[in-house]
PDB file of N, CA and C in Angstrom:
ATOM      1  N   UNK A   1     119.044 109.245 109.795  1.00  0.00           N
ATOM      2  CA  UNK A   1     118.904 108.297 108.714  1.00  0.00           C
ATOM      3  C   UNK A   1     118.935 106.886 109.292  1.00  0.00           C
ATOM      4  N   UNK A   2     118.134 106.057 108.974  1.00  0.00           N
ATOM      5  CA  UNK A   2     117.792 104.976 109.407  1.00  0.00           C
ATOM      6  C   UNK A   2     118.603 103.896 108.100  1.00  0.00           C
ATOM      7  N   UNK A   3     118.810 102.734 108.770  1.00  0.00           N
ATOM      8  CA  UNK A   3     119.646 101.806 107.732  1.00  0.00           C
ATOM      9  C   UNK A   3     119.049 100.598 107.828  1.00  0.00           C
ATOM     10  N   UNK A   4     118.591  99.637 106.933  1.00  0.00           N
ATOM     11  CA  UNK A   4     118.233  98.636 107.308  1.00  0.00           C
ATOM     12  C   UNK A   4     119.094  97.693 106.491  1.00  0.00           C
ATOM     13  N   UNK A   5     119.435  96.470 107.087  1.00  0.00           N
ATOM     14  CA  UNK A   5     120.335  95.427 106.304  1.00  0.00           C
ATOM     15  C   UNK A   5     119.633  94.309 105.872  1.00  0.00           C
ATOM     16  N   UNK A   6     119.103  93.870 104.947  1.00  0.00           N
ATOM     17  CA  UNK A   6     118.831  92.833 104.153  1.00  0.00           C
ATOM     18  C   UNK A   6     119.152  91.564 103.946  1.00  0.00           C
ATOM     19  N   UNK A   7     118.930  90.766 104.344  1.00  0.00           N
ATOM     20  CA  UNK A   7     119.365  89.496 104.252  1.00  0.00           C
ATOM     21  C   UNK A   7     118.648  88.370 103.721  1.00  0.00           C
ATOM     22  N   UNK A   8     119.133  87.768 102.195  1.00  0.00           N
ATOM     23  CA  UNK A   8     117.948  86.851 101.651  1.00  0.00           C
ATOM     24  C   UNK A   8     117.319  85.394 102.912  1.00  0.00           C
ATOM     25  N   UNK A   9     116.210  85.250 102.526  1.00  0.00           N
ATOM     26  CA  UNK A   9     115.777  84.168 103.361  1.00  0.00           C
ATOM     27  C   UNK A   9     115.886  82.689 103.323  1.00  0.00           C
ATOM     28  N   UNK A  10     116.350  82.688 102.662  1.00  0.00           N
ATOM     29  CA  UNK A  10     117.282  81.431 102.107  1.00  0.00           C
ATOM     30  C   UNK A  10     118.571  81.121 102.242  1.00  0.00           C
ATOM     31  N   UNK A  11     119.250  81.569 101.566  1.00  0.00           N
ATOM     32  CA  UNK A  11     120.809  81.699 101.454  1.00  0.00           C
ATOM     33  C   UNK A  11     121.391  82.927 102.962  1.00  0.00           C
ATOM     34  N   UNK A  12     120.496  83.178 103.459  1.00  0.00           N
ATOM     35  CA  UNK A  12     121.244  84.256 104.225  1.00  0.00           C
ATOM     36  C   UNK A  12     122.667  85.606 103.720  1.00  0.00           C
ATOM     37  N   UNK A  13     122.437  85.752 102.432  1.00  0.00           N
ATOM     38  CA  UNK A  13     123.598  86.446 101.807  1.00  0.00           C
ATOM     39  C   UNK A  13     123.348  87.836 101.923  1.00  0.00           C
ATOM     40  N   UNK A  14     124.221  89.044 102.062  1.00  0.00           N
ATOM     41  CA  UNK A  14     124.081  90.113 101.980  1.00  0.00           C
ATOM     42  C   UNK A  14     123.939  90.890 100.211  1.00  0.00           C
ATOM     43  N   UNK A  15     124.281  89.832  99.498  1.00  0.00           N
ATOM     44  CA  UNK A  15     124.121  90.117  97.996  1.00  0.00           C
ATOM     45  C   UNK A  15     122.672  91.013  97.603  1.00  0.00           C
ATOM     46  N   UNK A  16     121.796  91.714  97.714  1.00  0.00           N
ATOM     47  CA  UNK A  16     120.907  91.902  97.760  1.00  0.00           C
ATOM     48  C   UNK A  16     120.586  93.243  97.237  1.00  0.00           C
ATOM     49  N   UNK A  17     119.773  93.388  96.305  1.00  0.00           N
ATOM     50  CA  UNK A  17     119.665  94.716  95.863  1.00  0.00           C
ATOM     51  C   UNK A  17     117.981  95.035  95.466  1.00  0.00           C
ATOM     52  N   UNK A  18     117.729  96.428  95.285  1.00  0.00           N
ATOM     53  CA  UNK A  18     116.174  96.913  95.611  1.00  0.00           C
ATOM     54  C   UNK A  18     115.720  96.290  93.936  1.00  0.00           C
ATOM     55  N   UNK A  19     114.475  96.161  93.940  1.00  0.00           N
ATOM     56  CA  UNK A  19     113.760  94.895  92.513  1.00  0.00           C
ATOM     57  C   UNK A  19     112.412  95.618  92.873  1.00  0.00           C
ATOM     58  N   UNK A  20     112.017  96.688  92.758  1.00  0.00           N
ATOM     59  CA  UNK A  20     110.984  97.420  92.246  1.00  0.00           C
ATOM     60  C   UNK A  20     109.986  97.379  93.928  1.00  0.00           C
ATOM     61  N   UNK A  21     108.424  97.572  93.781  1.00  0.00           N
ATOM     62  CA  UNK A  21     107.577  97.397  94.312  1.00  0.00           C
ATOM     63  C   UNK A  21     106.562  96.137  94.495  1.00  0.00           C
ATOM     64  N   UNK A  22     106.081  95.649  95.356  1.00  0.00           N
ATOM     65  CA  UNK A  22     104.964  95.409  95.258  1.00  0.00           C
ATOM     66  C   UNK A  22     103.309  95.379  94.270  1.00  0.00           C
ATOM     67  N   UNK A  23     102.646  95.264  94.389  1.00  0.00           N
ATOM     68  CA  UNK A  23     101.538  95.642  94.069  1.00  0.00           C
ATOM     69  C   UNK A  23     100.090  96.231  94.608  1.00  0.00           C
ATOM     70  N   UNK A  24     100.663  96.406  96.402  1.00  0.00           N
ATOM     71  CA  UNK A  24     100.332  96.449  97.693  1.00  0.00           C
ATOM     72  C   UNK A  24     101.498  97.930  98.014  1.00  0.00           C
ATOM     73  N   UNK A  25     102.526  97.568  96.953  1.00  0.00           N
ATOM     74  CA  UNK A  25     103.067  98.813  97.651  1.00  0.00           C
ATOM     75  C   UNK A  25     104.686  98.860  98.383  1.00  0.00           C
ATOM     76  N   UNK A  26     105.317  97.111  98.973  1.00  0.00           N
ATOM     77  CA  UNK A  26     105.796  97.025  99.529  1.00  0.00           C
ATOM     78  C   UNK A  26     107.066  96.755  98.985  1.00  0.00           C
ATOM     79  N   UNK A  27     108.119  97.358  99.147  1.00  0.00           N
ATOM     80  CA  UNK A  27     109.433  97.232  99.114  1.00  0.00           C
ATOM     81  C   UNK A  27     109.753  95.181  97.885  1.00  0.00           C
ATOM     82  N   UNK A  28     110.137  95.294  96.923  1.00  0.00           N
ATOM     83  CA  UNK A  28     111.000  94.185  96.362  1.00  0.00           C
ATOM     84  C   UNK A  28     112.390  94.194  96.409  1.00  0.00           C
ATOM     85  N   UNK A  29     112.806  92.676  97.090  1.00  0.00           N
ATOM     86  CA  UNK A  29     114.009  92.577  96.754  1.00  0.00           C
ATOM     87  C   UNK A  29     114.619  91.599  95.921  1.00  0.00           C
ATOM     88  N   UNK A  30     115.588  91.583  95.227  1.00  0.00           N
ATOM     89  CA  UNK A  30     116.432  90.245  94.475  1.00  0.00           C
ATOM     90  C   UNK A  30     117.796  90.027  95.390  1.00  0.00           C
ATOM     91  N   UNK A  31     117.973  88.609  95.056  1.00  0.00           N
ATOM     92  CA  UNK A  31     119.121  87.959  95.466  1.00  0.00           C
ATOM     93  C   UNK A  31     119.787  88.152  94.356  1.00  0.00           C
ATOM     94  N   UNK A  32     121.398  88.390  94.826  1.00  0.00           N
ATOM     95  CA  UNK A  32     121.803  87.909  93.247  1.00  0.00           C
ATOM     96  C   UNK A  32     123.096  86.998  93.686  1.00  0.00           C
ATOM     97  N   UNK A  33     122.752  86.032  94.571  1.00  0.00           N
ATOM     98  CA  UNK A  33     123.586  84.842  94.947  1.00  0.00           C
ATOM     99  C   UNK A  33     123.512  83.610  93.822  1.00  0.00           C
ATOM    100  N   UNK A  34     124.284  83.759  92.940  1.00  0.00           N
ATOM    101  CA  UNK A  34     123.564  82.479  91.648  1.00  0.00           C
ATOM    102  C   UNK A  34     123.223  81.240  92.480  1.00  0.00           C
ATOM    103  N   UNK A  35     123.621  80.953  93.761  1.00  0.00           N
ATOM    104  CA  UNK A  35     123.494  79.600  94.245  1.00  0.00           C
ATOM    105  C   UNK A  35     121.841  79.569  94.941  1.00  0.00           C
ATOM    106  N   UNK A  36     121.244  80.556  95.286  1.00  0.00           N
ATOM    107  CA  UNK A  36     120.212  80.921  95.900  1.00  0.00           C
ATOM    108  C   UNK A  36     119.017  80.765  95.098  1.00  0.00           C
ATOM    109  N   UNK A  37     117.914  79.685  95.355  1.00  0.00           N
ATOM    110  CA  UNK A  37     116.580  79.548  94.783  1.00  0.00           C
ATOM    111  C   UNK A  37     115.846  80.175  94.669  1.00  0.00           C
ATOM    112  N   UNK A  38     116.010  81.395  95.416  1.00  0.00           N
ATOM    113  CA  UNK A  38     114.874  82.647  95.603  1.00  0.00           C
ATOM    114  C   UNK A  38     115.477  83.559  95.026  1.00  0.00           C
ATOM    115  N   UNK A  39     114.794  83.778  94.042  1.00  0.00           N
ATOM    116  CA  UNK A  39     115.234  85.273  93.082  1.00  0.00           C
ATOM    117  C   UNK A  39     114.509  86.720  94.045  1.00  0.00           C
ATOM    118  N   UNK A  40     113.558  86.826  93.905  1.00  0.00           N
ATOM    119  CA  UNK A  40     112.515  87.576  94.495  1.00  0.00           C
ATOM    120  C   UNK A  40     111.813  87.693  95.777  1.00  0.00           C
ATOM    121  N   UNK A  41     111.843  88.707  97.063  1.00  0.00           N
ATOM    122  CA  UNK A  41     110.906  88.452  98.001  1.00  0.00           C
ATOM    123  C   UNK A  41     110.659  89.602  98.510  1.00  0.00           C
ATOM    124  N   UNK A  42     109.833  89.748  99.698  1.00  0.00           N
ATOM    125  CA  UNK A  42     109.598  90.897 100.466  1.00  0.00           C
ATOM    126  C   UNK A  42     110.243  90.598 101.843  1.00  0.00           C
ATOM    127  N   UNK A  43     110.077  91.739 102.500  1.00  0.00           N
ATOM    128  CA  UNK A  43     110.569  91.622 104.003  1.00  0.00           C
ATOM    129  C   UNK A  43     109.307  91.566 104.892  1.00  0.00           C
ATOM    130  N   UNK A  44     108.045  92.296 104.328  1.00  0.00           N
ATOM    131  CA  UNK A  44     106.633  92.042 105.012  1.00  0.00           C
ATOM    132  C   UNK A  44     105.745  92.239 103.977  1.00  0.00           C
ATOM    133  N   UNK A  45     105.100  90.805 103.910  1.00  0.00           N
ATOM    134  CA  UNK A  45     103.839  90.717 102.652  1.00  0.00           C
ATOM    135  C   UNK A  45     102.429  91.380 102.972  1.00  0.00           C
ATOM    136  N   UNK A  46     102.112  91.323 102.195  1.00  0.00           N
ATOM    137  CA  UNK A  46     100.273  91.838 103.059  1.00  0.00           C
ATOM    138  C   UNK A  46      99.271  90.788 102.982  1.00  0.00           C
ATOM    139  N   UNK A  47      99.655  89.383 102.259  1.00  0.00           N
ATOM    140  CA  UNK A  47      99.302  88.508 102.177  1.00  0.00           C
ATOM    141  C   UNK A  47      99.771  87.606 103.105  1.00  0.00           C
ATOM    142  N   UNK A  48      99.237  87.127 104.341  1.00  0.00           N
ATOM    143  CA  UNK A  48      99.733  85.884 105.034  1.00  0.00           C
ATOM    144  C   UNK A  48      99.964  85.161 104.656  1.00  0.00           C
ATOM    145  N   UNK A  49      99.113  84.469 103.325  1.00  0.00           N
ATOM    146  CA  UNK A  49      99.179  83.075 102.729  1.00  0.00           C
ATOM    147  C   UNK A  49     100.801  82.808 101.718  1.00  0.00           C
ATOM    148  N   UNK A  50     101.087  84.272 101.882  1.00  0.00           N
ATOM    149  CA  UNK A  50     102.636  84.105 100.907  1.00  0.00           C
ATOM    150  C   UNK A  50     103.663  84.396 101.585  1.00  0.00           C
ATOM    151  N   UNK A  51     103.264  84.413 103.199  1.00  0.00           N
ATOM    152  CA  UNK A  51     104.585  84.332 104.024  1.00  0.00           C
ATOM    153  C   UNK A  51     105.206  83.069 104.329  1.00  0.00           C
ATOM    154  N   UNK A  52     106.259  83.180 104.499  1.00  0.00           N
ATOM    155  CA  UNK A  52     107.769  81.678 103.853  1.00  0.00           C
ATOM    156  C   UNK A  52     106.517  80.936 105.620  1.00  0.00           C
ATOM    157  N   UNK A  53     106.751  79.344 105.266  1.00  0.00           N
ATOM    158  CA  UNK A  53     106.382  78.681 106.338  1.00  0.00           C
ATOM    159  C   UNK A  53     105.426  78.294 106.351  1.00  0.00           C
ATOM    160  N   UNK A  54     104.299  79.069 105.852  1.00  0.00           N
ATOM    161  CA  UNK A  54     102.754  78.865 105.983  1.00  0.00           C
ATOM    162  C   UNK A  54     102.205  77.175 105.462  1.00  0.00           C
ATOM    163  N   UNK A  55     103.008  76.794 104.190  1.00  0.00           N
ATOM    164  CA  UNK A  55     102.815  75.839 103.750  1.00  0.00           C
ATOM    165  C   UNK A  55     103.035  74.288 104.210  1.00  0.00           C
ATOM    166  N   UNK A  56     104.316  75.017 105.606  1.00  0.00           N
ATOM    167  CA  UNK A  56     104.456  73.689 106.448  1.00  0.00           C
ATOM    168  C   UNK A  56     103.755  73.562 107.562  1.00  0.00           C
ATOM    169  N   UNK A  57     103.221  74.857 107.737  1.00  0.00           N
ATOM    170  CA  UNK A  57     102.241  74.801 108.703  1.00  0.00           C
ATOM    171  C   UNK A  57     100.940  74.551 108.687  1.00  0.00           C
ATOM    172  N   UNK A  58     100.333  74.157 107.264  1.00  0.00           N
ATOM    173  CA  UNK A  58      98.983  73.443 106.565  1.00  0.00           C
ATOM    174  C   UNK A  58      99.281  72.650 106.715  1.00  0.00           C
ATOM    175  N   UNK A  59     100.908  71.509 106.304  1.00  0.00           N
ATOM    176  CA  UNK A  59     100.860  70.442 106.279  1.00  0.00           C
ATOM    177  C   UNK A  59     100.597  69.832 107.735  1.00  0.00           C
ATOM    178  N   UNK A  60     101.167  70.251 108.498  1.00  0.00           N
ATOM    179  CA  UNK A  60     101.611  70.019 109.745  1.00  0.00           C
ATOM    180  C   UNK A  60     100.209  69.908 111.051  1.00  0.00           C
ATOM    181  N   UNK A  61      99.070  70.785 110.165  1.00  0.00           N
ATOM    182  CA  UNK A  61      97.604  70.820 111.079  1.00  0.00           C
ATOM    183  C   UNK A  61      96.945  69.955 110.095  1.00  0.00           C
ATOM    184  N   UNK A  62      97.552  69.715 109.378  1.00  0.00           N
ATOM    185  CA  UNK A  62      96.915  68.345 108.696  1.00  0.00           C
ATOM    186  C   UNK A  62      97.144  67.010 108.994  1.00  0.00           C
ATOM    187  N   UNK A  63      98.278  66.884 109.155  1.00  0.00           N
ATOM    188  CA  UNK A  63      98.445  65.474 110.235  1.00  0.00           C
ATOM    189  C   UNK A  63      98.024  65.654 111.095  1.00  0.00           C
ATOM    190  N   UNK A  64      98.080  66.352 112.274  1.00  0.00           N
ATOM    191  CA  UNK A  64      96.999  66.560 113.471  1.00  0.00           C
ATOM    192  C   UNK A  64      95.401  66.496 113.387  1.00  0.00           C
ATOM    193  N   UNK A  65      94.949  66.497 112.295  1.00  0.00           N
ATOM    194  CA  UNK A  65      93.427  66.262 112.133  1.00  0.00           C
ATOM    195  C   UNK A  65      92.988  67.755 111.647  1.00  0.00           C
ATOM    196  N   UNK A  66      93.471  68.576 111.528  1.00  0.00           N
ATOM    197  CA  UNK A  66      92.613  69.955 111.600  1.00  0.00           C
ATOM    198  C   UNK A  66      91.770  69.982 110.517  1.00  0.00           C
ATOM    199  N   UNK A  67      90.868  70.191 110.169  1.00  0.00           N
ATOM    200  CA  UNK A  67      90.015  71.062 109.060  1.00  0.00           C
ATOM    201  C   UNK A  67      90.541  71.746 108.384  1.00  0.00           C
ATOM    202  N   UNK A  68      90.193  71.992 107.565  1.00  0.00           N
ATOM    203  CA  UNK A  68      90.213  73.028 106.514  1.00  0.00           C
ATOM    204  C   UNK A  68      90.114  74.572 106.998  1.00  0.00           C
ATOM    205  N   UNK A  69      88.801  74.806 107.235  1.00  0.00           N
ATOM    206  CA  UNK A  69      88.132  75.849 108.247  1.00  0.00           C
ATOM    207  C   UNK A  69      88.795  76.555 109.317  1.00  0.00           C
ATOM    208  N   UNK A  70      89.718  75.128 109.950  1.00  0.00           N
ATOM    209  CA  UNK A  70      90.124  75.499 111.315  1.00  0.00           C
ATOM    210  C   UNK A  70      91.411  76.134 110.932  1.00  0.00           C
ATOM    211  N   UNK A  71      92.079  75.442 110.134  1.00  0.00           N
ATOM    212  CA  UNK A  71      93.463  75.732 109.598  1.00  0.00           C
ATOM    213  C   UNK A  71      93.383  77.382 108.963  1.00  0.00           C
ATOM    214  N   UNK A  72      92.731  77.880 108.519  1.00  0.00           N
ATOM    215  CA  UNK A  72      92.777  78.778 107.439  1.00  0.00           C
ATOM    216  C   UNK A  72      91.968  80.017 108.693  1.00  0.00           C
ATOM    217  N   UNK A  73      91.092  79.706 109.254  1.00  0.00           N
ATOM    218  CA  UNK A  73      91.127  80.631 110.585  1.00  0.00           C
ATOM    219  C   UNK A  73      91.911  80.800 111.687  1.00  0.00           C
ATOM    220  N   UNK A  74      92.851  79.487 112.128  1.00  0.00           N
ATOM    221  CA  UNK A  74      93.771  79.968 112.651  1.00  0.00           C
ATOM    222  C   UNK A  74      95.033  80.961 112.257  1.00  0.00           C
ATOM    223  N   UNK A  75      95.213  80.068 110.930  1.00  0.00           N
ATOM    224  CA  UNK A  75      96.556  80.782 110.031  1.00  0.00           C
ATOM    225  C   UNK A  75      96.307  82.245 109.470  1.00  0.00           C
ATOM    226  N   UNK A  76      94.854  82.472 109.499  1.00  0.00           N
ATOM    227  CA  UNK A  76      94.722  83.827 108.923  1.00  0.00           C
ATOM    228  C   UNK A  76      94.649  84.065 107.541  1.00  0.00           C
ATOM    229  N   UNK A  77      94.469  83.096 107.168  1.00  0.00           N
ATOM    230  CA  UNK A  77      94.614  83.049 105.487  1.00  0.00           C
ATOM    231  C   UNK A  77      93.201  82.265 104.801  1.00  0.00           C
ATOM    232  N   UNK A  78      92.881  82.213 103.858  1.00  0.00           N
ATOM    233  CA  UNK A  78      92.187  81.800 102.720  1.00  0.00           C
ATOM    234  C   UNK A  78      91.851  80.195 102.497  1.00  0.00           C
ATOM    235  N   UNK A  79      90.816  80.161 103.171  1.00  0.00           N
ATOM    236  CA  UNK A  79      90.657  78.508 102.460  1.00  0.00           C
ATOM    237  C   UNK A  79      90.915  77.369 101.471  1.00  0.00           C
ATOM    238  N   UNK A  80      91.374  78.735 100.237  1.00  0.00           N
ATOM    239  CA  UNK A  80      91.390  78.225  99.239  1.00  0.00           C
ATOM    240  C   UNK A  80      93.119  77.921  99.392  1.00  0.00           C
ATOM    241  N   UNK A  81      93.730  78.378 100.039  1.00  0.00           N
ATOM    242  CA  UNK A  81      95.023  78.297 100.117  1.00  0.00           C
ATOM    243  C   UNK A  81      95.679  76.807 100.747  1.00  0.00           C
ATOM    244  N   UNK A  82      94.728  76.571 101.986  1.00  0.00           N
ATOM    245  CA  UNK A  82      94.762  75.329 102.589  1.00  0.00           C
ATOM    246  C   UNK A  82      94.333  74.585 101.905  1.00  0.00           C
ATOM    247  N   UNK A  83      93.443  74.649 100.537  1.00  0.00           N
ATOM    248  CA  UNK A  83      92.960  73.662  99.797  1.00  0.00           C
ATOM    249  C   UNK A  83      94.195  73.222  98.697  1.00  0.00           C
ATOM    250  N   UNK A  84      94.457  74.362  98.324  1.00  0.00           N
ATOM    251  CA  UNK A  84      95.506  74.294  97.343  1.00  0.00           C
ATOM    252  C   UNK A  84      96.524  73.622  97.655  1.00  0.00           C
ATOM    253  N   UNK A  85      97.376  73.948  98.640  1.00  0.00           N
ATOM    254  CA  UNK A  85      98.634  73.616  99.226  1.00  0.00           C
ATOM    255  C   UNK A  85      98.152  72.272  99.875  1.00  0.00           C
ATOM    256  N   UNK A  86      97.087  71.511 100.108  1.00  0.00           N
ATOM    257  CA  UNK A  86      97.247  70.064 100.228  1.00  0.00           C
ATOM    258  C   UNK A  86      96.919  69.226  99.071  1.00  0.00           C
ATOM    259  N   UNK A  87      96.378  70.047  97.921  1.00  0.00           N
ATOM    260  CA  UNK A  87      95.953  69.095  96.767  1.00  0.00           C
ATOM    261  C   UNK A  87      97.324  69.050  96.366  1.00  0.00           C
ATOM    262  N   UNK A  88      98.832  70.046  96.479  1.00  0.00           N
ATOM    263  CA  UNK A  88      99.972  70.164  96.066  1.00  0.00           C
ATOM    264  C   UNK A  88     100.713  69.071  96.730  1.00  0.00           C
ATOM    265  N   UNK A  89     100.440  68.574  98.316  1.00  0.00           N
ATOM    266  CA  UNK A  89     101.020  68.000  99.096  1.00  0.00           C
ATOM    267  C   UNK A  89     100.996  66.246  98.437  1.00  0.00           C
ATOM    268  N   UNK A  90      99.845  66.154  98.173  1.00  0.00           N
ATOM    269  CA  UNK A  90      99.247  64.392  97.582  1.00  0.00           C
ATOM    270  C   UNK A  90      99.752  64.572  96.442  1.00  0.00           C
ATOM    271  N   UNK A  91      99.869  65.168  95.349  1.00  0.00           N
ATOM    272  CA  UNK A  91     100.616  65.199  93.994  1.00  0.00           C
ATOM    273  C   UNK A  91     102.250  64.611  94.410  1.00  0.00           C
ATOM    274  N   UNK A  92     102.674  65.095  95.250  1.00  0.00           N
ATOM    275  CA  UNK A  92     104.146  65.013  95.314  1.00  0.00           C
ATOM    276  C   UNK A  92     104.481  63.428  95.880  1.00  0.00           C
TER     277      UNK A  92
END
């Protein structure tokens, strides 16, 4: 029997209990740390564009000059994602 320990990605808390499936299939979990912003996550998405980080890492090839194109083929993800997440970046 194999054990795996859970740990939210945020709060780092062991509070953590199973919160259904995916839609892909993959394991859900909840926090139930009331202090913790993240209610909901996975441990491996099937979506790159919704893995934690990605969004600082658009910002971040965006000050460097990158493209659009370049960003979203390096990162592995969706153009529309790099589009999104900088029209989000200038709002703020």
């Amino acid at each position: 029997m194999c054990v795996i320990i859970v740990r939210c990605p945020d709060c780092d808390s062991l509070e953590i209990v199973k919160y259904g499936y995916g839609k892909k299939g993959q394991q859900r979990y909840k926090c139930k740390n009331k202090e913790c912003r993240t209610t909901i996550f996975q441990l491996k998405y099937h979506n790159k564009g919704c893995e934690r980080g990605v969004e600082r890492k658009i910002i971040k090839m965006a000050a460097n000059a990158n493209g659009i194109r370049d960003t979203a083929r390096i990162l592995e993800i969706s153009k529309y994602k790099v589009i999104n997440t900088l029209k989000k970046q200038n709002h703020s």
